[in-house]
C-alpha atoms as a PDB file:
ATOM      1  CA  UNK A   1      79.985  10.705  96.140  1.00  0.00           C
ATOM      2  CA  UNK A   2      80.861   7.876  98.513  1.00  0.00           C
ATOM      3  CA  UNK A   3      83.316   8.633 101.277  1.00  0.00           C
ATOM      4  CA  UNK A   4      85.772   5.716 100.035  1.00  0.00           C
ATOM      5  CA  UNK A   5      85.604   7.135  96.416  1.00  0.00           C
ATOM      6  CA  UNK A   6      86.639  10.652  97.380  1.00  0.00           C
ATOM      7  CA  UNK A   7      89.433   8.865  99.293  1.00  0.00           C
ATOM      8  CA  UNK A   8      90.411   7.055  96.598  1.00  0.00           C
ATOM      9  CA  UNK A   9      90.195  10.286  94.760  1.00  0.00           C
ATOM     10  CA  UNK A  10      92.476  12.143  97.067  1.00  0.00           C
ATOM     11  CA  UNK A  11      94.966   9.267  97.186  1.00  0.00           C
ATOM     12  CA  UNK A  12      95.563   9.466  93.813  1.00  0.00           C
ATOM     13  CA  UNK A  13      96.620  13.379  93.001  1.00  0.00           C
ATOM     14  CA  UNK A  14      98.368  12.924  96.626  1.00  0.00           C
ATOM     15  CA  UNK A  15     100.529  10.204  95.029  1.00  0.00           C
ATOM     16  CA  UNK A  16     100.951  11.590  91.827  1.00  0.00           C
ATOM     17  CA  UNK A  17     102.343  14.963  93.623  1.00  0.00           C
ATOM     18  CA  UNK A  18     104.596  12.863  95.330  1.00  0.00           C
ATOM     19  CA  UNK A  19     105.686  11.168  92.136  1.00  0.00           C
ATOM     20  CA  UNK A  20     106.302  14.068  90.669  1.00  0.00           C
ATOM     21  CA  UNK A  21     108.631  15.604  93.118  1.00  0.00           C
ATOM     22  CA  UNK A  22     110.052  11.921  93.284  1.00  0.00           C
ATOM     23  CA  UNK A  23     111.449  12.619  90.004  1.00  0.00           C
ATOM     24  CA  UNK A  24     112.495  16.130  90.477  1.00  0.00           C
ATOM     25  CA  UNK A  25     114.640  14.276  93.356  1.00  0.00           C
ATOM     26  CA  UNK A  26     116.000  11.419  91.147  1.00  0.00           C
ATOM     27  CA  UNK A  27     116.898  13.771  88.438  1.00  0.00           C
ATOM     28  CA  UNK A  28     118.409  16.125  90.181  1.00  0.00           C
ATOM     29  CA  UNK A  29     120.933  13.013  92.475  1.00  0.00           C
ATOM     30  CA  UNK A  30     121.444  11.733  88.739  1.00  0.00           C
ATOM     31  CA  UNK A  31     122.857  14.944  87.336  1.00  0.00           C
ATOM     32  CA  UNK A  32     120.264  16.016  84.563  1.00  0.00           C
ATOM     33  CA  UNK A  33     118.630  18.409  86.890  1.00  0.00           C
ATOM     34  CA  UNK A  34     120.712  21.098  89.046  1.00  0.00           C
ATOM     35  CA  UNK A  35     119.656  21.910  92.841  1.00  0.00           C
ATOM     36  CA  UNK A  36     121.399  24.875  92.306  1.00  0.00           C
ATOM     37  CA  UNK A  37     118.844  26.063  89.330  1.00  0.00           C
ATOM     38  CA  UNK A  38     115.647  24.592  91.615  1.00  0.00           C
ATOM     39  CA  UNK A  39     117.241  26.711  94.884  1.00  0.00           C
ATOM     40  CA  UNK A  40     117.592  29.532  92.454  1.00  0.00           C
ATOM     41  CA  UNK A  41     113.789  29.545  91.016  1.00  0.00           C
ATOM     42  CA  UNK A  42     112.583  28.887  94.423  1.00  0.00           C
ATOM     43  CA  UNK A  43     114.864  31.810  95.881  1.00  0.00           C
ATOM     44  CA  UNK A  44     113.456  34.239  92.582  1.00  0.00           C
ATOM     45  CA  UNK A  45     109.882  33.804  93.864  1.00  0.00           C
ATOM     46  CA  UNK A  46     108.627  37.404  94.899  1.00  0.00           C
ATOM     47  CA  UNK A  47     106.785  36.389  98.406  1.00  0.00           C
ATOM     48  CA  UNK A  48     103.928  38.726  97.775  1.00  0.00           C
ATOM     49  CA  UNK A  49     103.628  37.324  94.451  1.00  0.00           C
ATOM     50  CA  UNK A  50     100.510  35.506  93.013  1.00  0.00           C
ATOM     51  CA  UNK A  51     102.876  32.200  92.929  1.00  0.00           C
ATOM     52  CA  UNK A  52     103.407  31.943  96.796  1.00  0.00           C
ATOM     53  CA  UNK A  53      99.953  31.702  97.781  1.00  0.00           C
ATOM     54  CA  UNK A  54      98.935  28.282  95.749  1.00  0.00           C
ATOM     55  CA  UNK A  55     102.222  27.211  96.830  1.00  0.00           C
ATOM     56  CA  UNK A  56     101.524  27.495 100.487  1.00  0.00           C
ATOM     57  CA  UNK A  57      98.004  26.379 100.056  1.00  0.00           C
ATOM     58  CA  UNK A  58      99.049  23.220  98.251  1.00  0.00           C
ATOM     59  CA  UNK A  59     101.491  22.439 100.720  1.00  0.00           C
ATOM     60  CA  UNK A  60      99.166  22.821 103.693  1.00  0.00           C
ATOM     61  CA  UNK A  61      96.904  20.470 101.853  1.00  0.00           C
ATOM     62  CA  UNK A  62     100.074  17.929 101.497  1.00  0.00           C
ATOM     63  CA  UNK A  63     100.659  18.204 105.032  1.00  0.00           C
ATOM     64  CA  UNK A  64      97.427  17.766 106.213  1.00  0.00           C
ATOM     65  CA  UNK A  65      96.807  14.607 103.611  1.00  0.00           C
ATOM     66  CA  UNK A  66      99.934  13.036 104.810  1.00  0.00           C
ATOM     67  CA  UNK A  67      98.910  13.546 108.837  1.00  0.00           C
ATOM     68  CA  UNK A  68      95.323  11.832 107.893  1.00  0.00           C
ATOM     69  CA  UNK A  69      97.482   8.787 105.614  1.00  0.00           C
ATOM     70  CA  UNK A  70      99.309   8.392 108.529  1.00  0.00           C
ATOM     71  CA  UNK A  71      96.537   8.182 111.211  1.00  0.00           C
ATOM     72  CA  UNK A  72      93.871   6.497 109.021  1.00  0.00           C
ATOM     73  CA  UNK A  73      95.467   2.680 108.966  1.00  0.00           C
ATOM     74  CA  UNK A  74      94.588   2.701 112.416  1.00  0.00           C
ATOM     75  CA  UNK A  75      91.155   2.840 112.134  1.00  0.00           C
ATOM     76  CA  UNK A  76      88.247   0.911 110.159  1.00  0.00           C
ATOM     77  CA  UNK A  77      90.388  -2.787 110.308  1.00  0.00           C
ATOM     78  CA  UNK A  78      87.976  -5.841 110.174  1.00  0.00           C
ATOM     79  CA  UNK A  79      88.597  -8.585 112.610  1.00  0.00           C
ATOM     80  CA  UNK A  80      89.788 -11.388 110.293  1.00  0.00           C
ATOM     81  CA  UNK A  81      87.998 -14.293 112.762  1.00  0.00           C
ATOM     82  CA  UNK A  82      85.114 -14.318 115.556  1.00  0.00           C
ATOM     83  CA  UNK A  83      86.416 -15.370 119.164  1.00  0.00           C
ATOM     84  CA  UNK A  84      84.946 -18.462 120.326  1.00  0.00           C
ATOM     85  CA  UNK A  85      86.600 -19.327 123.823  1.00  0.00           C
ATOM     86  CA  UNK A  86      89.648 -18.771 125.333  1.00  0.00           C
ATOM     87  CA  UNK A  87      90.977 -22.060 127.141  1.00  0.00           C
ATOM     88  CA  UNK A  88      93.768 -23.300 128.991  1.00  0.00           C
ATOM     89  CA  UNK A  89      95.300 -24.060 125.927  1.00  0.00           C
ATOM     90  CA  UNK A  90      94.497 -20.495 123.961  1.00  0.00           C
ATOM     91  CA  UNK A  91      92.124 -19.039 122.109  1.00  0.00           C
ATOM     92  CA  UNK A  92      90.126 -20.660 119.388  1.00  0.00           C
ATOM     93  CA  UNK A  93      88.586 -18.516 116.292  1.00  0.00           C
ATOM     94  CA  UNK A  94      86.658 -19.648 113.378  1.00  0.00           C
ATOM     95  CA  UNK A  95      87.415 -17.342 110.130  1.00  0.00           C
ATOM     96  CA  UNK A  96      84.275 -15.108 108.976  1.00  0.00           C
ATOM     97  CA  UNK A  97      84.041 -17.800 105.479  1.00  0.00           C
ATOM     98  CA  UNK A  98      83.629 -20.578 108.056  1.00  0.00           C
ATOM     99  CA  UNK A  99      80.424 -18.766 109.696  1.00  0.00           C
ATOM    100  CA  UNK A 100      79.018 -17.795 105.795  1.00  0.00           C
ATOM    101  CA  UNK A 101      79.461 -21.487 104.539  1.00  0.00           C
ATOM    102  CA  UNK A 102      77.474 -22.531 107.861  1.00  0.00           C
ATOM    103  CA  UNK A 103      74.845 -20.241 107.270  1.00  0.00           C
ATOM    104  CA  UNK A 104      74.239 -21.123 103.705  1.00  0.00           C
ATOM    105  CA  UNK A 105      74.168 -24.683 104.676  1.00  0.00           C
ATOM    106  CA  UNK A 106      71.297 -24.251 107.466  1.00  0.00           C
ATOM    107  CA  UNK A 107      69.226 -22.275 104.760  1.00  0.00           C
ATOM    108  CA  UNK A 108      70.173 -24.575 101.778  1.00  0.00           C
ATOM    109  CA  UNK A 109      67.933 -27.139 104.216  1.00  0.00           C
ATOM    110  CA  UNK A 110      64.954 -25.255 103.297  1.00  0.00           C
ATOM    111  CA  UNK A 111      62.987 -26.892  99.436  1.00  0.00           C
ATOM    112  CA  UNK A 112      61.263 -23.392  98.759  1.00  0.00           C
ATOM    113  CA  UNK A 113      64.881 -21.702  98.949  1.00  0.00           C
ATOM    114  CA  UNK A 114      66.254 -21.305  95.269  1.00  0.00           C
ATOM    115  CA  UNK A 115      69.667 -19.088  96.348  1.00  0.00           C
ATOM    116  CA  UNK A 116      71.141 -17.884  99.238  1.00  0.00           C
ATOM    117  CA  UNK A 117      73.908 -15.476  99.376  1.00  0.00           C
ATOM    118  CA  UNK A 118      75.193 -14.286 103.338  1.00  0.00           C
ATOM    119  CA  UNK A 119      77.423 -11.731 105.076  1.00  0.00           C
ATOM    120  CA  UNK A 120      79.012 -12.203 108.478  1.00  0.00           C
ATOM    121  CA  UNK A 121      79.295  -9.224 110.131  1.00  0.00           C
ATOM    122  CA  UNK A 122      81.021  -9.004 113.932  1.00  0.00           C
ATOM    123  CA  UNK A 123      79.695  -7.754 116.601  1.00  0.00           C
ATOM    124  CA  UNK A 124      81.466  -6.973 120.300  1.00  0.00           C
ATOM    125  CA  UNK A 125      80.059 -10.455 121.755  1.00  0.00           C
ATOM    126  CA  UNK A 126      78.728 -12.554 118.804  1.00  0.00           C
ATOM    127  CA  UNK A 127      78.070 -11.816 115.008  1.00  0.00           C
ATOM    128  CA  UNK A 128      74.812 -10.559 113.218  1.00  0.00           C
ATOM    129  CA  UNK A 129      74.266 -12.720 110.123  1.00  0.00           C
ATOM    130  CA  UNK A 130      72.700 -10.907 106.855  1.00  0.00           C
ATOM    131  CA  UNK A 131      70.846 -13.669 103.702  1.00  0.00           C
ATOM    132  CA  UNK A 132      69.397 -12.502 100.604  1.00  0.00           C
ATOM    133  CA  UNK A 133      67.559 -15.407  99.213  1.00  0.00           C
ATOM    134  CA  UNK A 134      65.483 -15.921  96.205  1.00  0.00           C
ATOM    135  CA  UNK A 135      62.423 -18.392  96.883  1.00  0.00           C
ATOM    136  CA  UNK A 136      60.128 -20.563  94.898  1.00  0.00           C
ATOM    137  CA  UNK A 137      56.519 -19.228  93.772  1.00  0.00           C
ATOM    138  CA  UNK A 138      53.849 -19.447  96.282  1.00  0.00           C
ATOM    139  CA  UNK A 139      56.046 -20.013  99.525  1.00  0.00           C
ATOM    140  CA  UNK A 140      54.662 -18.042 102.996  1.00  0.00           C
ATOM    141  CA  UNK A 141      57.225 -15.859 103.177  1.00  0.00           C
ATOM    142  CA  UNK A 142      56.964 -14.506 106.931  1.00  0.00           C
ATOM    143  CA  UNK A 143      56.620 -18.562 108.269  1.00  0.00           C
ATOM    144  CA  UNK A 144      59.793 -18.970 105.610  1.00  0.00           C
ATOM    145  CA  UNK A 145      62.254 -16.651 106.917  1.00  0.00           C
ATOM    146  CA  UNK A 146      61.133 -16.730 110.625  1.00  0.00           C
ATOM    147  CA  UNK A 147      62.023 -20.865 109.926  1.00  0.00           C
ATOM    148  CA  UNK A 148      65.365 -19.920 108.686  1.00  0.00           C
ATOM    149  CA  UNK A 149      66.316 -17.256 111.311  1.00  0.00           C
ATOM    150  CA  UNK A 150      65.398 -19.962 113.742  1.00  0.00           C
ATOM    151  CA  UNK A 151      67.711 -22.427 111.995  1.00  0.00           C
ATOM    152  CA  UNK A 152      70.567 -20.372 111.037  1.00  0.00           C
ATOM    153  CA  UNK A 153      70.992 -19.332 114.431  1.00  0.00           C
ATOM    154  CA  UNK A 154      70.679 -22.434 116.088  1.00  0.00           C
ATOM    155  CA  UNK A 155      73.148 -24.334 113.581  1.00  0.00           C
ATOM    156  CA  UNK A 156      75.951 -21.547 113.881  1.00  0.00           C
ATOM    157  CA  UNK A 157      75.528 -21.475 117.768  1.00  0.00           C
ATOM    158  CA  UNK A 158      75.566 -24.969 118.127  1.00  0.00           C
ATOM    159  CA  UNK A 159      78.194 -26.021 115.728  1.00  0.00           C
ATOM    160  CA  UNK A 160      80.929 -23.339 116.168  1.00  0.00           C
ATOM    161  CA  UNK A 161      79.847 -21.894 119.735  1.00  0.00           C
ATOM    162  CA  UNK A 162      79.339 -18.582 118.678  1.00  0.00           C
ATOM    163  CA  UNK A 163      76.554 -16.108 119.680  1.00  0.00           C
ATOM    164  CA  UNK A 164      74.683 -14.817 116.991  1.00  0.00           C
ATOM    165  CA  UNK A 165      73.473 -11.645 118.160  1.00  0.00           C
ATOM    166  CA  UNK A 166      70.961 -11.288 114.996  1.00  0.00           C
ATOM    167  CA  UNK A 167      69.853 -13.256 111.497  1.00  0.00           C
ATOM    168  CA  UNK A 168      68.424 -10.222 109.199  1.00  0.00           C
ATOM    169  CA  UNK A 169      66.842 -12.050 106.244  1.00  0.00           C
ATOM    170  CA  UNK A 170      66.287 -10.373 102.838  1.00  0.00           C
ATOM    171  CA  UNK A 171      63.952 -11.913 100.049  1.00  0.00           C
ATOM    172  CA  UNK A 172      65.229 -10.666  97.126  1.00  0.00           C
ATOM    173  CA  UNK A 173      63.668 -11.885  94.209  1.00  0.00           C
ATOM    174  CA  UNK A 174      60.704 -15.385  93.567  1.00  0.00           C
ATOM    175  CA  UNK A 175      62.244 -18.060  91.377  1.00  0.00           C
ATOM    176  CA  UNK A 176      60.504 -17.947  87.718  1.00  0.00           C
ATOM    177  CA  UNK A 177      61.325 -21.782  87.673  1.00  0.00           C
ATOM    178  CA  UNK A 178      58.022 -23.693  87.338  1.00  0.00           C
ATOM    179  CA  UNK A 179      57.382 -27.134  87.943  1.00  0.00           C
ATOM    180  CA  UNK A 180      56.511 -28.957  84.597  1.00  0.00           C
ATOM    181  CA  UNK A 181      52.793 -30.186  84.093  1.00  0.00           C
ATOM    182  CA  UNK A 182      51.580 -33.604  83.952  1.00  0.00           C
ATOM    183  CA  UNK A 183      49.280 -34.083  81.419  1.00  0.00           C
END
């Protein structure tokens, strides 16, 4: 199971708990549920019983879910642009789909190139660029993609000023479009 999955998993009976004693609490400010008869339950539990051990167990886990909710927005955010230069003036940053569009445009230059789909991923002092691209029959594929690493990183560094640190290039499929015969 993936890590975000379980999360997501987790999340979920976490936030229905909460629900749940959510309405306890709104029933019980609107009258239709008494604190007194909740205080009473509670105060009936035997503490050796087989009742108070899930009880402190799930709360534990509550407590422990919450600290992690908490803590976790802090960690794993994406950088929403790539820093090109500060200047006298401030900084200047071009947004991640600014950096995909340019890539797809230096491979789109390429004939034996059917589709291209990128990612821009950041990196501490440039970005790494990763294309999937489907090519016509018969193309060299290692003078292909060597041609388009060349190009892609060229065109980004040139045109928006950032480094690109690398240009990973993955051929995913040949075009089964065939040029038709002469006869």
């Amino acid at each position: 199971m993936k890590k975000g999955m379980f999360g997501r998993i987790v999340l979920t009976i976490y936030l229905i708990i909460v629900i749940a004693f959510s309405v306890i609490l709104l029933l019980g400010g609107i009258g239709a549920l008494s604190f007194e008869q909740i205080g009473e339950y509670i105060a009936d539990i035997d503490y050796i019983s087989s009742v108070t051990i899930p009880i402190i167990i799930i709360s534990l886990i509550l407590l422990i879910l919450s600290f992690s909710m908490l803590f976790s927005g802090k960690e794993g955010k994406r950088q929403s642009s790539a820093l090109v230069k500060n200047t006298d003036l401030g900084i200047i940053h071009v947004s991640f789909s600014t950096l995909n569009t340019m890539a797809q445009k230096a491979v789109r230059k390429f004939n034996e190139v059917k589709d291209v789909k990128s990612i821009i991923i950041s990196e501490i002092d440039g970005v790494k660029v990763n294309i999937k691209i489907i090519v016509m029959p018969d193309v060299k594929i290692p003078e292909l993609t060597q041609s388009i690493q060349k190009e892609v990183k060229e065109y980004i560094e040139t045109t928006a000023g950032i480094s690109v640190k690398e240009v990973q290039i993955f051929v995913e499929n040949l075009s089964t479009f065939q040029k038709g015969k002469v006869e």
